[in-house]
C-alpha atoms as a PDB file:
ATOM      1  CA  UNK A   1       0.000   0.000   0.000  1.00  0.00           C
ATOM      2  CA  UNK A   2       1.643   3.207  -0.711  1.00  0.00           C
ATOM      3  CA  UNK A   3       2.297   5.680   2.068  1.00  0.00           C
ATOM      4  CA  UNK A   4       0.654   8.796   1.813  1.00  0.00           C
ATOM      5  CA  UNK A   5       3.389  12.264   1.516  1.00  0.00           C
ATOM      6  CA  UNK A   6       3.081  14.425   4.389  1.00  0.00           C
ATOM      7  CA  UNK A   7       2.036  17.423   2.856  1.00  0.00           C
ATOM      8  CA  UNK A   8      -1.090  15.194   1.428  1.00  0.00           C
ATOM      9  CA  UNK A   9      -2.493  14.876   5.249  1.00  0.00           C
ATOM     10  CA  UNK A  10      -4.906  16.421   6.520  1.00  0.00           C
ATOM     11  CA  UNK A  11      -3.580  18.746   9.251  1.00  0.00           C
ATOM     12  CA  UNK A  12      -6.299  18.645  12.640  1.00  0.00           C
ATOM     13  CA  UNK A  13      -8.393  21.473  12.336  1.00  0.00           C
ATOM     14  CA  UNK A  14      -8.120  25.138  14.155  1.00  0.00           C
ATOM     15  CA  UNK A  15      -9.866  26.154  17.199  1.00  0.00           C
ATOM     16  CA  UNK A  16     -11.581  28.669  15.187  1.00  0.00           C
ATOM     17  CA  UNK A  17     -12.655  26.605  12.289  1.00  0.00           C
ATOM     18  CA  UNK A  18     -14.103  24.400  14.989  1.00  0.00           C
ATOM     19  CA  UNK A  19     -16.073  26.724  16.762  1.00  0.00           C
ATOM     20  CA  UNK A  20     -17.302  28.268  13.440  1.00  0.00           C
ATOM     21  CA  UNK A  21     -18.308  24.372  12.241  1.00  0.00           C
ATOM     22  CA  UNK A  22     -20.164  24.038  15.591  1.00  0.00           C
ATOM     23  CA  UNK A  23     -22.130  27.251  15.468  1.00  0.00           C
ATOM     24  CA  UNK A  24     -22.917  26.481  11.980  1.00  0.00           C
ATOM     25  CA  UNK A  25     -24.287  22.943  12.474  1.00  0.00           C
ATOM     26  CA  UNK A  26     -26.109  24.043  15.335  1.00  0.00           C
ATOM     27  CA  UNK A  27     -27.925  27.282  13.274  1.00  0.00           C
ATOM     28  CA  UNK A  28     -28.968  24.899  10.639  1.00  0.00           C
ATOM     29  CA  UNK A  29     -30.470  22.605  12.682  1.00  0.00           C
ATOM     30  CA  UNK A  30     -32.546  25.015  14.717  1.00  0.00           C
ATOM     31  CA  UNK A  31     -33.781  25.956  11.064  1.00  0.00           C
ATOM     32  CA  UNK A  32     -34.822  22.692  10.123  1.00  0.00           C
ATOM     33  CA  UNK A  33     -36.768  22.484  13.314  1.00  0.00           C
ATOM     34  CA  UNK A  34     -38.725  25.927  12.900  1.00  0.00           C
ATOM     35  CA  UNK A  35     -38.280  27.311  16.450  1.00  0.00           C
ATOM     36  CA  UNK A  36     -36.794  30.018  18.360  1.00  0.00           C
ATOM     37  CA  UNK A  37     -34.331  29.539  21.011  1.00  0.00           C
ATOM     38  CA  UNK A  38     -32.891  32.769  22.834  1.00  0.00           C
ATOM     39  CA  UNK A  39     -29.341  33.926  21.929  1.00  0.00           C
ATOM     40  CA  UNK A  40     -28.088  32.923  25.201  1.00  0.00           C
ATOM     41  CA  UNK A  41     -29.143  29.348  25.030  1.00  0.00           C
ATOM     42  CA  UNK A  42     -27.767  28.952  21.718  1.00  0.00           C
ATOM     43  CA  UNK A  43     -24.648  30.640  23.298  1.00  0.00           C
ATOM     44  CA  UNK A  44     -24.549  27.864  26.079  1.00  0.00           C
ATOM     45  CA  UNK A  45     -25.440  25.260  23.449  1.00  0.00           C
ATOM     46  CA  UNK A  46     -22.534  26.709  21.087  1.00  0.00           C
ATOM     47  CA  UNK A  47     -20.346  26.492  23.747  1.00  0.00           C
ATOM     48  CA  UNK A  48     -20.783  23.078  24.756  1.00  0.00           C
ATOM     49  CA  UNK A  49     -21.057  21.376  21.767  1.00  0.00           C
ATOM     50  CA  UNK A  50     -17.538  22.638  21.070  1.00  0.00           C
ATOM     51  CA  UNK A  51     -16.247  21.521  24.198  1.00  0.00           C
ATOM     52  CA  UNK A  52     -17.675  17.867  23.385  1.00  0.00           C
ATOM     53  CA  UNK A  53     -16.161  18.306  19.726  1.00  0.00           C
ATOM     54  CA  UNK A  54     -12.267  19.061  21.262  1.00  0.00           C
ATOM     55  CA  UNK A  55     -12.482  16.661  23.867  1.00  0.00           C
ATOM     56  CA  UNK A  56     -12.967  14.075  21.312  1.00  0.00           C
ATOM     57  CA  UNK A  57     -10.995  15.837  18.101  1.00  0.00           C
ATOM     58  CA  UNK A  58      -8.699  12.914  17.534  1.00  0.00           C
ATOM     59  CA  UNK A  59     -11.558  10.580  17.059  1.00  0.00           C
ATOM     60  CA  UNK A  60     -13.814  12.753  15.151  1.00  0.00           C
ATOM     61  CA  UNK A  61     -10.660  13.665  12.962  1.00  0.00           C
ATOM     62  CA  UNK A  62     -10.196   9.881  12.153  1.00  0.00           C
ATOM     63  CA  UNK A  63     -14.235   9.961  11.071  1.00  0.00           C
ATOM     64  CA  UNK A  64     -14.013  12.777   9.353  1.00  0.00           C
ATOM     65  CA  UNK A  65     -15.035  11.453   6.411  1.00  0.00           C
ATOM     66  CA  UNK A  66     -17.872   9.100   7.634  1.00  0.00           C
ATOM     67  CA  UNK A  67     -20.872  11.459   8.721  1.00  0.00           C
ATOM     68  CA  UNK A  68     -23.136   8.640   9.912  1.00  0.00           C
ATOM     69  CA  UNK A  69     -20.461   7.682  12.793  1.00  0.00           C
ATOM     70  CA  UNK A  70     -20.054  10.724  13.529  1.00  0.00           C
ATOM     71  CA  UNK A  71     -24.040  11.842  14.004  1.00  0.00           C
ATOM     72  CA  UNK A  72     -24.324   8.372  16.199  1.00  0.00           C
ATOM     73  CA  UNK A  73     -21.675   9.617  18.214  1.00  0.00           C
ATOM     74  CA  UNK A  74     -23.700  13.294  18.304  1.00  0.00           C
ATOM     75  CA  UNK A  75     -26.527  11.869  19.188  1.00  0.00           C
ATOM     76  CA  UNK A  76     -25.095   9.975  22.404  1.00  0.00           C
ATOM     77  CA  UNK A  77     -22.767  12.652  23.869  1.00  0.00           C
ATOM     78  CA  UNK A  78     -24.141  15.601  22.624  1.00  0.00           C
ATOM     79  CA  UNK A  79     -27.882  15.609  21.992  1.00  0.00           C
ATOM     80  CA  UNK A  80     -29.530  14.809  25.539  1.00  0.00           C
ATOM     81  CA  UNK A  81     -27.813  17.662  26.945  1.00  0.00           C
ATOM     82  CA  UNK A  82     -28.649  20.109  24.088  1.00  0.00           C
ATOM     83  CA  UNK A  83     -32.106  18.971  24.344  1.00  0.00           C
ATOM     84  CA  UNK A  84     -32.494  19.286  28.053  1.00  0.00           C
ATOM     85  CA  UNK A  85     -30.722  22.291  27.868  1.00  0.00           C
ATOM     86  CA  UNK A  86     -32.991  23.625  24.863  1.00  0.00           C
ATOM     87  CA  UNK A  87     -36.017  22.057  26.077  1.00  0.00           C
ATOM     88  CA  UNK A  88     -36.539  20.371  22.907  1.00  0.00           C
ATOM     89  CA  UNK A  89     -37.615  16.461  21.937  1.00  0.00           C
ATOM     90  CA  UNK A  90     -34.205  15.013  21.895  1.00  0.00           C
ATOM     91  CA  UNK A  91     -35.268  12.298  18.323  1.00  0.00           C
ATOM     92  CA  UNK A  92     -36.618  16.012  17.025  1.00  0.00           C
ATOM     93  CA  UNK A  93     -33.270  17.707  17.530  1.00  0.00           C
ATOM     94  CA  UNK A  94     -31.457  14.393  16.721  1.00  0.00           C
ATOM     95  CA  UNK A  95     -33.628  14.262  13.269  1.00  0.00           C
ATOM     96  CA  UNK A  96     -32.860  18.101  12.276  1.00  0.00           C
ATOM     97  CA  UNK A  97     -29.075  17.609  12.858  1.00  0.00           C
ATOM     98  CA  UNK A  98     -28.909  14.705  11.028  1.00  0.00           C
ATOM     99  CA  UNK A  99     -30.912  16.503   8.035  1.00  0.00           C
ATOM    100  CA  UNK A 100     -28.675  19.552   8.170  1.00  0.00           C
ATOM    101  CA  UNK A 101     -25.323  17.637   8.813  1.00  0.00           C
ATOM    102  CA  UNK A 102     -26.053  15.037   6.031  1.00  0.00           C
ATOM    103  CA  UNK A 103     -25.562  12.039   8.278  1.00  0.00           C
END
């Protein structure tokens, strides 16, 4: 099998690209779902989502290019809490990520 050059990996993403992916996964799933959540729950919701996302980077890194793993893994570490948090139907939230992440 031949080895892959080093400048051909992909390179873990930035802090900042992260955040930005999180806040953008999260804002298209609360439009799929048709309801309003204040700005400071989304904040909270932002902010703990990316917090689940770093503490498991390598992982999700490795997955990166297989979105169904990776929205099973969203929906046990990181959808109960958004829900409860959001006060939201956690298979509703589960079903609008999954339609606006593609998994």
């Amino acid at each position: 099998m031949p080895q892959i050059p080093q400048n051909k990996k992909a390179a873990l993403p930035t802090a900042r690209g992260i955040r930005r992916k999180c806040s953008n996964e999260l804002y298209r799933a609360i439009k799929r779902m048709k309801v309003h959540i204040p700005t400071d729950l989304v904040k909270q919701g932002e902010a703990m989502y990316y917090r689940k996302v770093v503490g498991n980077l390598i992982w999700i890194h490795e997955n990166r290019s297989n979105r169904k793993v990776q929205c099973d893994w969203w929906d046990k570490e990181v959808c109960p809490e958004l829900a409860e948090l959001w006060q939201l139907d956690p298979g509703r939230l589960s079903s609008a990520f999954r339609d606006a992440y593609g998994g």
